[in-house]
N, C-alpha and C. Protein backbone atom coordinates (compact mmCIF):
# COMPACT_ATOMS: atom_id res chain seq x y z
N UNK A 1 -66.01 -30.14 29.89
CA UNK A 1 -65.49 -29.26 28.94
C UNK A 1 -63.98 -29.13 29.13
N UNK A 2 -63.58 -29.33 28.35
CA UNK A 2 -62.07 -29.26 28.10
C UNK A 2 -61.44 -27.80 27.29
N UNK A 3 -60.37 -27.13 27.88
CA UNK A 3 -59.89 -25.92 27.53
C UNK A 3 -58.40 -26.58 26.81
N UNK A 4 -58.39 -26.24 25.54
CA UNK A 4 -56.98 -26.22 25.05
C UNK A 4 -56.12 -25.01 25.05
N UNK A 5 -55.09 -25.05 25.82
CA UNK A 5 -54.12 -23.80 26.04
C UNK A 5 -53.08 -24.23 25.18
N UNK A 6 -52.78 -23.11 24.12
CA UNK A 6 -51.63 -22.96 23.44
C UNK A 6 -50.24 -21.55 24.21
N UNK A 7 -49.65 -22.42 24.22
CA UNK A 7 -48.40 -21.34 25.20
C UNK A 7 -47.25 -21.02 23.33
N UNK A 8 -47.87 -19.81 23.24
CA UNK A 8 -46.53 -19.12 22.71
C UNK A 8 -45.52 -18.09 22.84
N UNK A 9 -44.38 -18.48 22.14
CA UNK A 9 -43.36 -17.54 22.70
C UNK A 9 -41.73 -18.06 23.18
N UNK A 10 -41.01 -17.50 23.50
CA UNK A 10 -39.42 -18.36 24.03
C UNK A 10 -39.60 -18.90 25.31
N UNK A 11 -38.66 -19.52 25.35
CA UNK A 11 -38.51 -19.62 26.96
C UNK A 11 -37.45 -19.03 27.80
N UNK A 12 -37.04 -19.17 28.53
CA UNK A 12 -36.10 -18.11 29.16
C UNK A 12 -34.90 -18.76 28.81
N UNK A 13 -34.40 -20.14 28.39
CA UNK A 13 -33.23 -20.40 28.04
C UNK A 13 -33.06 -20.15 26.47
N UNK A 14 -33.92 -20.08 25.72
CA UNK A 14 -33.90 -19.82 24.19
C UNK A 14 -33.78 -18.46 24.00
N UNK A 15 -34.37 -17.46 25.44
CA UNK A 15 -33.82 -16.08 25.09
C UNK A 15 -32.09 -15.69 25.45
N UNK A 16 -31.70 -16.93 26.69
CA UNK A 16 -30.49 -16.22 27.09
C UNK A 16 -29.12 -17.00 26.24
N UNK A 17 -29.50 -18.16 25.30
CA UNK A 17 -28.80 -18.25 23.97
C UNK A 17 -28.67 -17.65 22.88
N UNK A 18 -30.16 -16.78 22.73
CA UNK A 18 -30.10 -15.85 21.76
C UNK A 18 -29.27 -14.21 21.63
N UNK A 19 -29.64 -14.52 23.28
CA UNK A 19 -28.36 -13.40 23.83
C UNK A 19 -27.29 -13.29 23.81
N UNK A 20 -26.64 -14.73 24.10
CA UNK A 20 -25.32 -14.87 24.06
C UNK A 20 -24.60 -14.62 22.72
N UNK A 21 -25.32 -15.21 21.66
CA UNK A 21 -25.53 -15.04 20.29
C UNK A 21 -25.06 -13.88 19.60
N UNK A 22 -25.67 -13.42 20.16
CA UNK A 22 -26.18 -11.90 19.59
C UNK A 22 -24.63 -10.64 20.30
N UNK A 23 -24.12 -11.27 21.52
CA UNK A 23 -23.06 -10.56 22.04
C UNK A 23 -21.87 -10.76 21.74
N UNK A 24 -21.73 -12.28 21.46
CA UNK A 24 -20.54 -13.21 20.64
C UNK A 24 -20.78 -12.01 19.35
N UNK A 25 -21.24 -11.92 18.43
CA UNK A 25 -21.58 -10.78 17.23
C UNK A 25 -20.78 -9.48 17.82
N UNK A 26 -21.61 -8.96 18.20
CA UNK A 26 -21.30 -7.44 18.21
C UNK A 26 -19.57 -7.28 19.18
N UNK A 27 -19.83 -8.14 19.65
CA UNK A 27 -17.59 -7.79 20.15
C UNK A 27 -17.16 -8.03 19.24
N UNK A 28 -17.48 -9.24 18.76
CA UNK A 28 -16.61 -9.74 17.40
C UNK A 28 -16.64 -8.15 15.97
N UNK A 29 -17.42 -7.89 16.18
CA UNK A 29 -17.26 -6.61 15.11
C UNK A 29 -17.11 -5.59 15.96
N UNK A 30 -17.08 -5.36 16.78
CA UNK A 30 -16.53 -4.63 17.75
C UNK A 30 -15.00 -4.43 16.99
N UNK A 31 -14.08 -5.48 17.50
CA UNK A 31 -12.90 -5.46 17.85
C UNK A 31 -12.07 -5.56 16.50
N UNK A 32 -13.24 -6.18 15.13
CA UNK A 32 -13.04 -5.60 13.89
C UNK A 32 -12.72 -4.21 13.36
N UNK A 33 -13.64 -3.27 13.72
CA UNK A 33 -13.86 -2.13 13.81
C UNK A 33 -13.01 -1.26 14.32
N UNK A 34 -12.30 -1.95 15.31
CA UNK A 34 -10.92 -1.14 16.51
C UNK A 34 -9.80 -1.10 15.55
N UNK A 35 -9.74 -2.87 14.91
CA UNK A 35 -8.56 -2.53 14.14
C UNK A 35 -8.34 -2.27 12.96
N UNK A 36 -9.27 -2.41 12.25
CA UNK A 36 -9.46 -1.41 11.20
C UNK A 36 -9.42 0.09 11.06
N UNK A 37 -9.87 0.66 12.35
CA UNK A 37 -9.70 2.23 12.26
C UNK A 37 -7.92 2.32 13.02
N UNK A 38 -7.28 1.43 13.65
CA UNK A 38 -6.12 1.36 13.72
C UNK A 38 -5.22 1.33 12.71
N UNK A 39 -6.01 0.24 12.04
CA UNK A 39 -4.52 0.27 10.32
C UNK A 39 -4.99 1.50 9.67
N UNK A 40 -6.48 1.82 9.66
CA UNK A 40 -6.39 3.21 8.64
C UNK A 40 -5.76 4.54 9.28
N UNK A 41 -5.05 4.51 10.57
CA UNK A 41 -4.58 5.34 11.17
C UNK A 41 -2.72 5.49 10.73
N UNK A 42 -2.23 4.18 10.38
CA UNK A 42 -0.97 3.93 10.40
C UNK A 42 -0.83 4.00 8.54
N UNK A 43 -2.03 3.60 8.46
CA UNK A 43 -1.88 4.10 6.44
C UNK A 43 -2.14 5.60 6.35
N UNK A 44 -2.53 6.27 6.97
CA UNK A 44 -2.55 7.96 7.22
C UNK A 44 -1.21 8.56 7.10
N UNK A 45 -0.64 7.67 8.61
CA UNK A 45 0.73 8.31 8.90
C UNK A 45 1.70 7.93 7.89
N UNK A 46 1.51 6.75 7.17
CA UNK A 46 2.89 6.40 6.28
C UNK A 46 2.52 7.37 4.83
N UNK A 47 1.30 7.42 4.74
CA UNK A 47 0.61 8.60 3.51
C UNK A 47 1.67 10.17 3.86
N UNK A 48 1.51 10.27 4.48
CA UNK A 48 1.91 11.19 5.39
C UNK A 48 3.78 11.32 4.91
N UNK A 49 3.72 10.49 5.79
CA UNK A 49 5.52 10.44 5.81
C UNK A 49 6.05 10.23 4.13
N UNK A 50 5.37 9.02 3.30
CA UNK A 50 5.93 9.77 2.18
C UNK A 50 5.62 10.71 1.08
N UNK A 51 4.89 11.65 1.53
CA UNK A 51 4.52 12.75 1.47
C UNK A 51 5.73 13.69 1.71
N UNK A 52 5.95 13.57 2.89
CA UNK A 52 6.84 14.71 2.91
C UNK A 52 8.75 14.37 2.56
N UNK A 53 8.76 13.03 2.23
CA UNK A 53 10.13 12.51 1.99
C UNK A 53 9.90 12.68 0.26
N UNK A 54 8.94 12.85 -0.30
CA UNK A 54 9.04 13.38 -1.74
C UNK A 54 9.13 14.79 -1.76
N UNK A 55 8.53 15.10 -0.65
CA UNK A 55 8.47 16.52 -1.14
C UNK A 55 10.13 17.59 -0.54
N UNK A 56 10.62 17.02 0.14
CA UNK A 56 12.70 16.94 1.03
C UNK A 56 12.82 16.68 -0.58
N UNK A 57 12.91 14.98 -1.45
CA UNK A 57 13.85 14.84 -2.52
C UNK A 57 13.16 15.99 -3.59
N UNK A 58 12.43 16.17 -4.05
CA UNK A 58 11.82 17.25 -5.01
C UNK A 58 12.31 18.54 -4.71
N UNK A 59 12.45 19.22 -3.46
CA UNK A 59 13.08 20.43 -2.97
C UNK A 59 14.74 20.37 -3.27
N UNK A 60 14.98 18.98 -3.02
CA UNK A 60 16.85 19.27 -3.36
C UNK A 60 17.01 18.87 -4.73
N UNK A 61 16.30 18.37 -5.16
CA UNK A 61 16.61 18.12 -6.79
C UNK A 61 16.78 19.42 -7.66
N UNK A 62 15.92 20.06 -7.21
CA UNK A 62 15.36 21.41 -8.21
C UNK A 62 16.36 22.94 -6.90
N UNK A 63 17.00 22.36 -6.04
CA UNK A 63 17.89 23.63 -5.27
C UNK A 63 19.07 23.72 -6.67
N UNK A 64 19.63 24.54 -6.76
CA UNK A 64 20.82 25.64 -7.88
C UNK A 64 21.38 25.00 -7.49
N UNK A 65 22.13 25.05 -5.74
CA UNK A 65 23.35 24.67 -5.25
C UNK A 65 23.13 22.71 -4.79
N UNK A 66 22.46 22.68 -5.15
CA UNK A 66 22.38 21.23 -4.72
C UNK A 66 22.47 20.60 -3.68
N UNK A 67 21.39 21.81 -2.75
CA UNK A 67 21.46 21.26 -1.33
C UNK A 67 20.35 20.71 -0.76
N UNK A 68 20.18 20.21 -0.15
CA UNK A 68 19.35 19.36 0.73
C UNK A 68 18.07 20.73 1.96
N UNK A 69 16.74 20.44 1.63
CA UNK A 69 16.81 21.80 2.34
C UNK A 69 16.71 21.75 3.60
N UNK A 70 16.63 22.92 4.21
CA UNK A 70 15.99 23.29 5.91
C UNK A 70 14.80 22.88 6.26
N UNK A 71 15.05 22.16 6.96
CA UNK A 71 13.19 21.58 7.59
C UNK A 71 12.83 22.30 9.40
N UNK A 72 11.77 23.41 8.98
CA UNK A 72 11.41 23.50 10.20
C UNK A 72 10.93 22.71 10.94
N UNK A 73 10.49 23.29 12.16
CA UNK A 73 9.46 22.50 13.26
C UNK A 73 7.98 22.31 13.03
N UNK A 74 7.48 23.00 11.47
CA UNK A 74 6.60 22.58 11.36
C UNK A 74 6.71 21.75 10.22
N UNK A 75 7.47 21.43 9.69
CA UNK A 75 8.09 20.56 8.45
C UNK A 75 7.95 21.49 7.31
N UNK A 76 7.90 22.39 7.82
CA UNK A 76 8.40 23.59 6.40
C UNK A 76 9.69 23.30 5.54
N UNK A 77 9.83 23.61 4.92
CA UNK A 77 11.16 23.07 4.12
C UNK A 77 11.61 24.65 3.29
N UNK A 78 12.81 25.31 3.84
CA UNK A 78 13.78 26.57 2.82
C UNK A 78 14.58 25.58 2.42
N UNK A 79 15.02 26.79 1.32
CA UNK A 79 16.35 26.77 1.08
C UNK A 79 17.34 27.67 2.07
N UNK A 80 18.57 26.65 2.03
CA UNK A 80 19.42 26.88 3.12
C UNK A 80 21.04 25.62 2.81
N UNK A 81 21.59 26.22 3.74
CA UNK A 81 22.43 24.77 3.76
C UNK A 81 22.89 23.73 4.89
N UNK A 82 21.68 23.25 5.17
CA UNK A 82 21.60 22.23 6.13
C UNK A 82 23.28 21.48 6.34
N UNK A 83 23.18 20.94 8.11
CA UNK A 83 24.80 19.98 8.34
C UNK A 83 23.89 18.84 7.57
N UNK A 84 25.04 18.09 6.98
CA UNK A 84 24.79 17.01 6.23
C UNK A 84 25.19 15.75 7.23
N UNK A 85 24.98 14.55 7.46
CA UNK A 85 23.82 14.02 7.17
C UNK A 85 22.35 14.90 8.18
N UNK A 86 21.65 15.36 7.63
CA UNK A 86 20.54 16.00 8.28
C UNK A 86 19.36 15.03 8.98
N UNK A 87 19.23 15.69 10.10
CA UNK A 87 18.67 14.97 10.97
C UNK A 87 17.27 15.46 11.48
N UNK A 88 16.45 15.59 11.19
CA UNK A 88 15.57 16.90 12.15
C UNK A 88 13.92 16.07 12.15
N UNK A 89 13.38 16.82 13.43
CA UNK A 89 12.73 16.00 14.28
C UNK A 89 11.26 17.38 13.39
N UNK A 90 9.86 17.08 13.57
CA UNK A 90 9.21 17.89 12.80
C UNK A 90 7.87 17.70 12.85
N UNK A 91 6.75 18.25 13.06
CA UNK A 91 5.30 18.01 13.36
C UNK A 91 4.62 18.74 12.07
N UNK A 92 3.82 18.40 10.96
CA UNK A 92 3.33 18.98 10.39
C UNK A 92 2.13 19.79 11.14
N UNK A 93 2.11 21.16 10.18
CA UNK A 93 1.09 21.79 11.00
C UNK A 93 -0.33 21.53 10.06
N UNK A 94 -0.67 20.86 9.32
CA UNK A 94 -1.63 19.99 8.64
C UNK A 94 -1.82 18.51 9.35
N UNK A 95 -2.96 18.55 8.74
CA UNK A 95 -3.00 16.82 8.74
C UNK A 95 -2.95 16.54 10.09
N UNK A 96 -2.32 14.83 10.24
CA UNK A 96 -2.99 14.25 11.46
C UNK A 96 -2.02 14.63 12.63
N UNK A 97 -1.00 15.44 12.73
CA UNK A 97 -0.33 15.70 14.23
C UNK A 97 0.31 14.87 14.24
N UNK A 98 1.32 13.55 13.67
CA UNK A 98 1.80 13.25 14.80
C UNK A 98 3.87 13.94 14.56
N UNK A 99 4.68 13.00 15.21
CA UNK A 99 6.21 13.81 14.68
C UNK A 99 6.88 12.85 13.97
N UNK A 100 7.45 13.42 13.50
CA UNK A 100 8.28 12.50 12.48
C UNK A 100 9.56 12.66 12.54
N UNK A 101 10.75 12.33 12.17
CA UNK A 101 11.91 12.31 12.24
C UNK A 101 12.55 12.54 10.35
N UNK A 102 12.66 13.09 10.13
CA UNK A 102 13.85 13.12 8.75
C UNK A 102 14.88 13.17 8.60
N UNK A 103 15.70 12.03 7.49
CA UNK A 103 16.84 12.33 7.69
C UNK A 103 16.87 12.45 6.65
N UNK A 104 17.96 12.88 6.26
CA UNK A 104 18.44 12.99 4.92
C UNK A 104 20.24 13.03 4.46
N UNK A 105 20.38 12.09 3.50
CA UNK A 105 22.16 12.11 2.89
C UNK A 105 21.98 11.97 1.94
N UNK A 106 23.65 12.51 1.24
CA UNK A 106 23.50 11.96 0.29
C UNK A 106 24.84 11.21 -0.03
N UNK A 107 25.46 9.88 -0.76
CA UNK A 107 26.23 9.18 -0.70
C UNK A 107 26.48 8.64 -1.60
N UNK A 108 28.21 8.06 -1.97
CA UNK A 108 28.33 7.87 -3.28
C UNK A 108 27.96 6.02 -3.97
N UNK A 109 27.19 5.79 -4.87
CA UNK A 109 26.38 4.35 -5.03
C UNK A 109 27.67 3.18 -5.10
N UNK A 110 27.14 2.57 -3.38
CA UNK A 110 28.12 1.29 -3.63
C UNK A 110 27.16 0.32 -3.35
N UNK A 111 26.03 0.03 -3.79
CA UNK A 111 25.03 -0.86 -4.46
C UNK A 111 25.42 -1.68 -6.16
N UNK A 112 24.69 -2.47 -6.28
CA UNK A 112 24.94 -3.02 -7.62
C UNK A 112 24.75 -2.60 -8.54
N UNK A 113 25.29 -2.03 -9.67
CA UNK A 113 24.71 -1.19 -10.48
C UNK A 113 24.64 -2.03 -11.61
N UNK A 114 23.94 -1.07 -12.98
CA UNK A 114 23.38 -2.22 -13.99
C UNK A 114 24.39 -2.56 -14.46
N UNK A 115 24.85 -3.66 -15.14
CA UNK A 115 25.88 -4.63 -15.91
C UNK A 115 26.53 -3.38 -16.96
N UNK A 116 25.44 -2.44 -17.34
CA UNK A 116 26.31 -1.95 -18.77
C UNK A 116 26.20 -0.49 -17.97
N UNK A 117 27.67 0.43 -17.90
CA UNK A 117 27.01 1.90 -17.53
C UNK A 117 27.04 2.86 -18.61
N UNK A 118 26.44 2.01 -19.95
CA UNK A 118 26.16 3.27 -21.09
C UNK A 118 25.36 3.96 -20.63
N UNK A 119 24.51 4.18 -20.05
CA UNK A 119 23.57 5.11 -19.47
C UNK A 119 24.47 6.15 -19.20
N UNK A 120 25.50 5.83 -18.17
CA UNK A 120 25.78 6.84 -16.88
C UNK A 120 27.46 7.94 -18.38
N UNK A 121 27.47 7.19 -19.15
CA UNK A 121 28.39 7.57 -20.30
C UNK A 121 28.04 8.86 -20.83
N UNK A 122 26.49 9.01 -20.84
CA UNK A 122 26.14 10.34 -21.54
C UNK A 122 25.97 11.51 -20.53
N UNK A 123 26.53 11.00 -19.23
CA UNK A 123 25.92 12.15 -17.79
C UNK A 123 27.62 12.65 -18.43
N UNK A 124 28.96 11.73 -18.73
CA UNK A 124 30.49 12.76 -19.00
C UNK A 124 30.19 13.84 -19.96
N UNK A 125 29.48 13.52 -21.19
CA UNK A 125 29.51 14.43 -22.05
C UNK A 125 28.78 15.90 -21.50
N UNK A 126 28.02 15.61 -20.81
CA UNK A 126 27.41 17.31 -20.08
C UNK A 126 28.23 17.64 -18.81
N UNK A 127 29.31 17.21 -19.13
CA UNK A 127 30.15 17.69 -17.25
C UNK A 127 29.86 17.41 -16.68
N UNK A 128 29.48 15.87 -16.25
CA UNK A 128 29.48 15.38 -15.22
C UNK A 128 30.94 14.27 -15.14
N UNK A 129 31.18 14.41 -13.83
CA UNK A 129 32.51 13.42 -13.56
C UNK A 129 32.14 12.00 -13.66
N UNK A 130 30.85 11.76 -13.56
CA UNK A 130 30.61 10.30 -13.70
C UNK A 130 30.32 9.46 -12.52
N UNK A 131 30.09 10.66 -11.68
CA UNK A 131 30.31 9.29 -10.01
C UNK A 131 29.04 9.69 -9.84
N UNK A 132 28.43 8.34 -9.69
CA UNK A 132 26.64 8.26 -8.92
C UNK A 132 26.31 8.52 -7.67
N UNK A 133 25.77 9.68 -7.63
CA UNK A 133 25.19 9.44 -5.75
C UNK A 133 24.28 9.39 -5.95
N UNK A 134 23.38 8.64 -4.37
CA UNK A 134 22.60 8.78 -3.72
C UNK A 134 21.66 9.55 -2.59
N UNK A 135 20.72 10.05 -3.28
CA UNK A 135 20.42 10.70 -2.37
C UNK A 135 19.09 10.16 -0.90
N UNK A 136 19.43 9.52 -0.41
CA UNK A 136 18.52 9.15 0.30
C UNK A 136 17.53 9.86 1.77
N UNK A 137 16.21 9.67 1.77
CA UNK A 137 15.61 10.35 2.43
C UNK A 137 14.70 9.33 3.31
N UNK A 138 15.07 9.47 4.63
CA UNK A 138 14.19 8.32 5.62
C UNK A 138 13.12 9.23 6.56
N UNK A 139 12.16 8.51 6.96
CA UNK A 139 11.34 9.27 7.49
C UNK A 139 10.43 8.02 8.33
N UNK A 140 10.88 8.49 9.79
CA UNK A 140 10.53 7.38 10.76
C UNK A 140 9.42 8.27 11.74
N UNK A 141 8.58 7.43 11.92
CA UNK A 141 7.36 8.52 12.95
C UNK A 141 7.30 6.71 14.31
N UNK A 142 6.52 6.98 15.21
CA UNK A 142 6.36 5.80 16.33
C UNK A 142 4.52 6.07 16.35
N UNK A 143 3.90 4.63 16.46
CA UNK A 143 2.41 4.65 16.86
C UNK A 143 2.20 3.41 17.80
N UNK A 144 2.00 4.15 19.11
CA UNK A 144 1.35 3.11 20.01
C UNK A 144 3.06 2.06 19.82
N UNK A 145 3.72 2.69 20.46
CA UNK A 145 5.00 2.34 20.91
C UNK A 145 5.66 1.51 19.29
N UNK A 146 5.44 1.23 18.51
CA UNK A 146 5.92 0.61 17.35
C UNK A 146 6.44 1.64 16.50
N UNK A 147 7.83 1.49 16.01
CA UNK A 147 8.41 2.21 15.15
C UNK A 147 8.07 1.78 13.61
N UNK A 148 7.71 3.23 12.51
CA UNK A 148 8.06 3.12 11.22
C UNK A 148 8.86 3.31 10.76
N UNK A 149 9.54 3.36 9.01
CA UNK A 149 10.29 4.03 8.63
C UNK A 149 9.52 4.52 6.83
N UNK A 150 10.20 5.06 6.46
CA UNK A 150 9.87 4.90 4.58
C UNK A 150 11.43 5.45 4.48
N UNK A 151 11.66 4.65 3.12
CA UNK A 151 13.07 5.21 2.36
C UNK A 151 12.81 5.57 0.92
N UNK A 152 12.91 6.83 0.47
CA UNK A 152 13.32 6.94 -0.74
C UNK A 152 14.32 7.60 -0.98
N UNK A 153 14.93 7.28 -2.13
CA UNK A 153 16.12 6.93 -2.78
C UNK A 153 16.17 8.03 -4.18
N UNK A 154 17.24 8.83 -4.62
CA UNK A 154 17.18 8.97 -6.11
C UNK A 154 18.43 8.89 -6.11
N UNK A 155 18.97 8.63 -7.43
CA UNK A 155 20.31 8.15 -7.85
C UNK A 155 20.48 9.31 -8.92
N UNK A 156 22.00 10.45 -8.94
CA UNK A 156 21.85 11.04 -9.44
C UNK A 156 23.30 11.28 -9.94
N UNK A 157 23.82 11.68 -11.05
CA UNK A 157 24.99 12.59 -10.90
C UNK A 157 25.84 13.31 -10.36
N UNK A 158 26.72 13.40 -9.79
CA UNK A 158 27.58 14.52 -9.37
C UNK A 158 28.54 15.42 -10.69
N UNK A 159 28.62 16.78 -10.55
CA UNK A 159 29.20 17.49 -11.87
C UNK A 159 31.11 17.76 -11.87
């Protein structure tokens, strides 16, 4: 009498390829996963930063005296009359914590301007002298030793 044995199942090298397999995977999305929640950390902070460099040019646009405002330490922003070029260092007390740096000037446009300045023709007739400034607003924060910046810019009249 003869016994037929059927052996099923892996063997110990088909399990420790399947292993390897299987670990090659999960680092690999592992380390996906690291830097992805890294860039959505640095798209936070630049959300962030120009956030508050609109909200500096929107505050001096709409100031009477046409000043640039006061930025506390928590990035509060008065009216006041800040030293110009303004410099100030600032932690929102929202949001993600980290500090930021603002600066802010404003300066007269020696950039290229458009070919024709009929535009800038109708700023004489309301009392304006005609000279373009700039008001520019930078806003630099650091993550994991790498520096940012954002610049915005409005180009405006002087009276």
């Amino acid at each position: 009498m003869s016994y037929k044995t059927e052996t099923t199942g892996f063997t110990l090298i088909e399990v420790l390829v399947a292993l390897v397999i299987v670990s090659v995977a999960v680092l690999s999305l592992g380390s996906f996963t690291i830097s992805t929640v890294s860039t959505g950390q640095v798209s936070r902070e630049r959300l962030s930063a120009v956030h508050l460099a609109e909200q500096v040019l929107e505050f001096w646009q709409h100031d009477t005296n046409d000043n640039a405002p006061v930025i506390g330490a928590g990035c509060a922003l008065t009216t006041g009359t800040p030293t110009m070029p303004l410099s100030v260092a600032c932690t929102p007390t929202t949001g993600i914590g980290i500090s930021y740096t603002v600066q802010a000037a404003e300066v007269q446009v020696s950039g290229p301007l458009p070919a024709s300045l009929s535009s800038f023709q109708n700023f004489t007739k309301q009392g304006f002298n005609n000279t373009p400034q700039t008001k520019l607003v930078t806003v630099t924060w650091s993550n994991k030793g790498k520096s940012h910046s954002i610049y915005l810019t409005h180009l405006s009249m002087v009276k």
